[in-house]
N, C-alpha and C. Protein backbone atom coordinates (compact mmCIF):
# COMPACT_ATOMS: atom_id res chain seq x y z
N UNK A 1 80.04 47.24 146.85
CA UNK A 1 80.01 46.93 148.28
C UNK A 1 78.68 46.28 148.63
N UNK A 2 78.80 45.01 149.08
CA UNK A 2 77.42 44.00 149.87
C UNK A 2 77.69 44.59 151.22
N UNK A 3 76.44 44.98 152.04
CA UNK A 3 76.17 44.75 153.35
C UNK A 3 75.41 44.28 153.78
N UNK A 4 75.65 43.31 155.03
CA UNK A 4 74.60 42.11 155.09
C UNK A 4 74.44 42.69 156.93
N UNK A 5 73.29 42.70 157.32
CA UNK A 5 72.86 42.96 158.90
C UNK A 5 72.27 41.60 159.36
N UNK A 6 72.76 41.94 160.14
CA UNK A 6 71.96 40.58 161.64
C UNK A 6 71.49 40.92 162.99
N UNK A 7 71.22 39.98 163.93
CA UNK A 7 70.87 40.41 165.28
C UNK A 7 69.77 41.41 165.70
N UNK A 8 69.24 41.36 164.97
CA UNK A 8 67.89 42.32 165.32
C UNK A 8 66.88 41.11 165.87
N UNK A 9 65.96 41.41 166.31
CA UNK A 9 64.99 40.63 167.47
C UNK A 9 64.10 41.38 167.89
N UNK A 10 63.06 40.47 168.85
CA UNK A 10 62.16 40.89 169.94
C UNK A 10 63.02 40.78 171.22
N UNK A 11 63.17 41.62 171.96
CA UNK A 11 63.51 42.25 173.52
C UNK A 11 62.80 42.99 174.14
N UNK A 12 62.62 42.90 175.57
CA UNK A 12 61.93 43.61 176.29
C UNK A 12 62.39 44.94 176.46
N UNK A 13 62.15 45.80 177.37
CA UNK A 13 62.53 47.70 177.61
C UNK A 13 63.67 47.30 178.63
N UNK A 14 64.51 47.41 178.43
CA UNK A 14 65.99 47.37 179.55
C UNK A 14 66.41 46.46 178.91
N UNK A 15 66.60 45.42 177.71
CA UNK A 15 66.81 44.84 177.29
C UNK A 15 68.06 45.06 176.74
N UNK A 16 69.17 44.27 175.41
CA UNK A 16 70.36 44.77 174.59
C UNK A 16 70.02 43.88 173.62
N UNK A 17 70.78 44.40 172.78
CA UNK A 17 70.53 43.47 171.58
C UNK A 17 72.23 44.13 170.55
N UNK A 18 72.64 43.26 170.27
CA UNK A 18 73.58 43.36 169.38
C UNK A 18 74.13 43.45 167.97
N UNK A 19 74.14 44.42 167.08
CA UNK A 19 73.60 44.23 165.73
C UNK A 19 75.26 44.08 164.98
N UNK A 20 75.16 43.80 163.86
CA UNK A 20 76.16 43.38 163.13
C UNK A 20 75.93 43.49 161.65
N UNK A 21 76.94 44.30 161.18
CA UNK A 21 76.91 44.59 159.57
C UNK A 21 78.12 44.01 159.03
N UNK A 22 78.16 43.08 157.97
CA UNK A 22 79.19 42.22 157.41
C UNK A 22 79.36 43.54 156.02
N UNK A 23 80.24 43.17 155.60
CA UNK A 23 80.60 44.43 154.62
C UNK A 23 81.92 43.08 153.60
N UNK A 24 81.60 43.08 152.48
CA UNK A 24 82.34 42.98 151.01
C UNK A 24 82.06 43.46 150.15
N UNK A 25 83.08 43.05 149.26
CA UNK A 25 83.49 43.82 147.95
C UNK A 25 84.28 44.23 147.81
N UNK A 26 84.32 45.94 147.43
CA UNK A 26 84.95 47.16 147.19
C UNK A 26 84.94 47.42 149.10
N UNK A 27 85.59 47.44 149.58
CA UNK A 27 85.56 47.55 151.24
C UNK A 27 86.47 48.77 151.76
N UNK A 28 87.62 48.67 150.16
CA UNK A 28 88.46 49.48 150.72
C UNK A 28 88.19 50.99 150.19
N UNK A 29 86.88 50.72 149.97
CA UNK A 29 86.65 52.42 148.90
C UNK A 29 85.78 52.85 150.29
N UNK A 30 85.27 52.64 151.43
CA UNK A 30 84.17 52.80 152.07
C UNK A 30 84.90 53.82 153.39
N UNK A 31 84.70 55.27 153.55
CA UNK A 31 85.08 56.06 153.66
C UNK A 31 84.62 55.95 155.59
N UNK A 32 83.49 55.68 155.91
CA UNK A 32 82.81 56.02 157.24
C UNK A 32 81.71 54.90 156.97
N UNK A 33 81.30 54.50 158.38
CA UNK A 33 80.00 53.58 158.56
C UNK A 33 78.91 54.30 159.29
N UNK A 34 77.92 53.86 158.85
CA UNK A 34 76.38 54.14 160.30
C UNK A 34 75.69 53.39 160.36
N UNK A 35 74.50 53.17 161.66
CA UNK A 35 73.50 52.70 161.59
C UNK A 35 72.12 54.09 161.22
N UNK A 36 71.10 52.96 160.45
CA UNK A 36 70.25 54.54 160.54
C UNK A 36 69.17 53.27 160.91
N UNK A 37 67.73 54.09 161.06
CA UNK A 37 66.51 53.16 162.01
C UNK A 37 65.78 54.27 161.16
N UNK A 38 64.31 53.57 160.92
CA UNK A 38 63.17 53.94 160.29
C UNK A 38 62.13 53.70 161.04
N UNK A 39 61.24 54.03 162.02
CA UNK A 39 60.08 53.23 162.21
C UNK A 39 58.78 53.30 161.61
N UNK A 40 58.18 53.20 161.43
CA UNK A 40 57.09 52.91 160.44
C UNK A 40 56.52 54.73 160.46
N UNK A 41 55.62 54.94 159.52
CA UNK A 41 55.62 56.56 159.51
C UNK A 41 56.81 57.58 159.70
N UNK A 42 57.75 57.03 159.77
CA UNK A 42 58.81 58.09 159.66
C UNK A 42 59.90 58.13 158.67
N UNK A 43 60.94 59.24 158.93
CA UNK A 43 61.97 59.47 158.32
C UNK A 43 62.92 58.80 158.65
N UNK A 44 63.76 58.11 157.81
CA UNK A 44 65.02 57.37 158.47
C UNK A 44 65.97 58.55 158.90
N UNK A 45 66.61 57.59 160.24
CA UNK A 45 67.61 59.00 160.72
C UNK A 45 68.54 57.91 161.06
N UNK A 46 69.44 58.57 161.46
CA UNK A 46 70.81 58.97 161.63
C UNK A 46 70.89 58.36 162.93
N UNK A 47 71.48 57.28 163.24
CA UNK A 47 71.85 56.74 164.83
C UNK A 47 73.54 56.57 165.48
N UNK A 48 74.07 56.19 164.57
CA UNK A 48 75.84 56.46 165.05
C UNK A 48 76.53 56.53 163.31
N UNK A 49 77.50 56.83 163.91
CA UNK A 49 77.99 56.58 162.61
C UNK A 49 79.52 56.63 162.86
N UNK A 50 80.41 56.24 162.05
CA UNK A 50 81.81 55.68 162.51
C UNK A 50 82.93 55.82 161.17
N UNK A 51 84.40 56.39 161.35
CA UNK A 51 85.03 56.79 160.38
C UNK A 51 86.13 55.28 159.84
N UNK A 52 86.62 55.56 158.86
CA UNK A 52 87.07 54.08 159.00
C UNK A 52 88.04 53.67 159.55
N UNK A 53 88.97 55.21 160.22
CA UNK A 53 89.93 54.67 161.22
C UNK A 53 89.55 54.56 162.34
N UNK A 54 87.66 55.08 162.46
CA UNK A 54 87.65 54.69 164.07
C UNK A 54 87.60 56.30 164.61
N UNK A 55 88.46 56.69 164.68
CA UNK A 55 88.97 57.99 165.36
C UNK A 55 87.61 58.93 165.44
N UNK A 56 86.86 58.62 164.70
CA UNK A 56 85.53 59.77 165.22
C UNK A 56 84.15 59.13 164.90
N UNK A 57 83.28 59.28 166.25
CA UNK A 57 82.22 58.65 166.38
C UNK A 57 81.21 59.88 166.49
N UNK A 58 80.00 59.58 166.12
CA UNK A 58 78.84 60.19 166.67
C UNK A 58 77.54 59.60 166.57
N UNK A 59 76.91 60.37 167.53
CA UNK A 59 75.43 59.15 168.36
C UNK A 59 74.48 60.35 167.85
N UNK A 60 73.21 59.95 167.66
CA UNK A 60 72.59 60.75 168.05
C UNK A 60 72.05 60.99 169.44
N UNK A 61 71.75 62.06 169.65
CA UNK A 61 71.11 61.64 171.46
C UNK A 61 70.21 61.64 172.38
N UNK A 62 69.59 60.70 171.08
CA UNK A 62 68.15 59.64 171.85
C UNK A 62 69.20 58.38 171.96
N UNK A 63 70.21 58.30 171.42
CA UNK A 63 71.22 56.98 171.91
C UNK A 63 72.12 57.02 172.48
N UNK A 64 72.77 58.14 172.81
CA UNK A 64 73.83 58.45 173.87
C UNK A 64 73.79 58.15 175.03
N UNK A 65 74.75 56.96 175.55
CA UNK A 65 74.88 56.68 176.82
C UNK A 65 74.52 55.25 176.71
N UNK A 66 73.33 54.66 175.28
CA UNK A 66 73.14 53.75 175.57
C UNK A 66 73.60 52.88 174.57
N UNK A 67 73.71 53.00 173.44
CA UNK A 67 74.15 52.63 172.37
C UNK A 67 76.04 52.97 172.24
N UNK A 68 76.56 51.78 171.67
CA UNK A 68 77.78 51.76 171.52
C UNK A 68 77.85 51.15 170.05
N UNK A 69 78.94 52.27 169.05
CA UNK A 69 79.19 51.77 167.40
C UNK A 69 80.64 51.26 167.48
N UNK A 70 80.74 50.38 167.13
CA UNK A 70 82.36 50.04 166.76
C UNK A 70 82.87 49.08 165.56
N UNK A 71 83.80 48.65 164.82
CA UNK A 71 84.18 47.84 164.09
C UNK A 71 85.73 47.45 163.98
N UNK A 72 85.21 46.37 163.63
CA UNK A 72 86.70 45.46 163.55
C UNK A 72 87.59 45.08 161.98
N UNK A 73 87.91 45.91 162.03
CA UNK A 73 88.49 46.18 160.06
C UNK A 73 88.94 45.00 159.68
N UNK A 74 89.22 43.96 160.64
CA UNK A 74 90.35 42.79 159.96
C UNK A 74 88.97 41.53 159.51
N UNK A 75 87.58 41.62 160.24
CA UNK A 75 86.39 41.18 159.47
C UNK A 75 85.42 42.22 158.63
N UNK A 76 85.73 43.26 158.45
CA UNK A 76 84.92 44.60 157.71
C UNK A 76 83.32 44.29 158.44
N UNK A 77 83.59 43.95 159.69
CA UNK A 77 82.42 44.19 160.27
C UNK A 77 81.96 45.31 161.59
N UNK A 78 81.00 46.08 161.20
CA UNK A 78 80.94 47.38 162.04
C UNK A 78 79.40 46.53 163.41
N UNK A 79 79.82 46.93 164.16
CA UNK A 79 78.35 46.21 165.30
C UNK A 79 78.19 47.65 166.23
N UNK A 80 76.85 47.30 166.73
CA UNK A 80 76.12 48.76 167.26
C UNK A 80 75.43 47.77 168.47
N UNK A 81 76.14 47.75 169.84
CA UNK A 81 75.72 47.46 170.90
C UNK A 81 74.55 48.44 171.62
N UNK A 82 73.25 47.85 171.50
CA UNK A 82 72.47 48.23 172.07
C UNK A 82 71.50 48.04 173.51
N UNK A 83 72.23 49.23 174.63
CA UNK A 83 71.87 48.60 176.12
C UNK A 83 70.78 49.44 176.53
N UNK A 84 69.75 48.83 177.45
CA UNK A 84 68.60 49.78 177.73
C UNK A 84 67.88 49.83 177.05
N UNK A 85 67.61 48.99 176.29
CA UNK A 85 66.72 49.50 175.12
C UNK A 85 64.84 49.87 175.25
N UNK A 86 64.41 50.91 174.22
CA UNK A 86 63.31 51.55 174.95
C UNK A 86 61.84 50.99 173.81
N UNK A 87 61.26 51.60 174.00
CA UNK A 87 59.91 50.64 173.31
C UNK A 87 60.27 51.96 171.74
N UNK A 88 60.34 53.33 171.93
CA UNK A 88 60.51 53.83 170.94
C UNK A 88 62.01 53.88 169.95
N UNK A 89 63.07 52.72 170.49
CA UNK A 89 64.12 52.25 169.84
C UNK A 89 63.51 51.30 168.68
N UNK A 90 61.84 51.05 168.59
CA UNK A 90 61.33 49.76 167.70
C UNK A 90 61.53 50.70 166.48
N UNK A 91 62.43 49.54 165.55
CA UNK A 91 62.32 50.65 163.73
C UNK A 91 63.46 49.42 162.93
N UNK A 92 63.39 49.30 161.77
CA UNK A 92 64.28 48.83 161.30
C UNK A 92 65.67 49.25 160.93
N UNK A 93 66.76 48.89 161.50
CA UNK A 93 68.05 49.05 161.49
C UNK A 93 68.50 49.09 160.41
N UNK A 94 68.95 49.83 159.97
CA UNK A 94 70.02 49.85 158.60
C UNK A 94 71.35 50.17 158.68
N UNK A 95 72.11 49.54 157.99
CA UNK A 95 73.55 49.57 157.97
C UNK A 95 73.90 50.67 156.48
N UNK A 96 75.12 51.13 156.64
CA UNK A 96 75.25 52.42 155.61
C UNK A 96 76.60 52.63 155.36
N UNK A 97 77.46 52.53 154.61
CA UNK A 97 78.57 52.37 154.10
C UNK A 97 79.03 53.59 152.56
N UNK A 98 79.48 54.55 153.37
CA UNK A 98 80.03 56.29 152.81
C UNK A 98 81.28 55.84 151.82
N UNK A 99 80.72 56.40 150.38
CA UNK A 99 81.52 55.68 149.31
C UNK A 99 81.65 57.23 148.61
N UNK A 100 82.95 57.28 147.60
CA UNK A 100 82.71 58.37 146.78
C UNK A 100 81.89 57.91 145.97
N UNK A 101 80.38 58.63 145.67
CA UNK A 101 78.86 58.54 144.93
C UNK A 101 78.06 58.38 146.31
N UNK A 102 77.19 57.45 145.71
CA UNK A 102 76.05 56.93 146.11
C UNK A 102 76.11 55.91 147.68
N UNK A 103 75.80 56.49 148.94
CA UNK A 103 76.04 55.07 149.82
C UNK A 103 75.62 53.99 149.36
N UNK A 104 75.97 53.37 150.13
CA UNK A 104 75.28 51.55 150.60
C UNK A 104 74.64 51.36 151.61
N UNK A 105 73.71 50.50 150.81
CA UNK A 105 72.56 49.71 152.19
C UNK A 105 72.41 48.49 152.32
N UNK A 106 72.72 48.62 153.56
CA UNK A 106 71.95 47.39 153.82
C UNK A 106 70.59 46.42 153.60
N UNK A 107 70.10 45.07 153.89
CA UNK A 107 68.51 45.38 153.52
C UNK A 107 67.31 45.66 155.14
N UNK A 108 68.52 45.85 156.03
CA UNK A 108 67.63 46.34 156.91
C UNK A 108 67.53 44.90 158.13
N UNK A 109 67.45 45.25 159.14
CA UNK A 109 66.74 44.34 160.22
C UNK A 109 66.19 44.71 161.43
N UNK A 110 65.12 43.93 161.39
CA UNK A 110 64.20 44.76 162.63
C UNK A 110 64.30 44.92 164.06
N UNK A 111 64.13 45.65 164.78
CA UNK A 111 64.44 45.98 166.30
C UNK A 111 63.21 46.11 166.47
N UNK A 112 62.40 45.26 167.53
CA UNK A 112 61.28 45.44 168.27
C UNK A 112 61.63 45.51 169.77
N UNK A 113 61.20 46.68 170.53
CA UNK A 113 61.13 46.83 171.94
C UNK A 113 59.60 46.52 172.80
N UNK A 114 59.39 45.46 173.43
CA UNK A 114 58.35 45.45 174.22
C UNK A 114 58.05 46.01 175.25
N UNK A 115 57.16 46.84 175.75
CA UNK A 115 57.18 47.61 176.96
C UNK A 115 56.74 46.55 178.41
């Protein structure tokens, strides 16, 4: 499984930004999706994550309310609408693709929030 991310940028604080994970290969082995975010000195965590029928979502909730995960199976692409965005939303985005073994990663793209 390749996952390829896009749409990351510079935006201001109330800002959106729209991210997008392209997904081939093995597509049909890929069990659940997420985004996870790192910002510099930290631990990567956990920001939504999505099953592959869809049917069950979860946010974490420093993003609840503002962040929306969804995907469109007929392009194996999962996107993470991001509204409001805050100066401590700045971290690099990763895309994550739940396989029996080892996930998949993305190589990451950056989210900067300006205050």
């Amino acid at each position: 499984v390749q996952l390829v991310e896009s749409g990351g940028g510079l935006v201001q604080a109330g800002g959106s930004l729209r991210l997008s994970c392209a997904a081939s290969g093995s597509t049909f082995s890929i069990n659940a999706m997420g985004w996870y975010r790192q910002a510099p000195g930290k631990q990567r965590q956990l920001v939504a994550r999505i099953t592959r029928g869809g049917d069950r979502i979860m946010y974490a909730d420093s993003v609840k309310g503002r962040f929306t995960i969804s995907k469109d199976n007929a392009k194996n692409t999962m996107y993470l609408q991001m509204n409001n965005l805050k100066p401590e939303d700045t971290a690099v985005y990763y895309c994550n693709a739940e396989v029996p073994g080892p996930h998949y990663w993305g190589q990451g793209t950056q989210v900067t929030v300006s205050s």
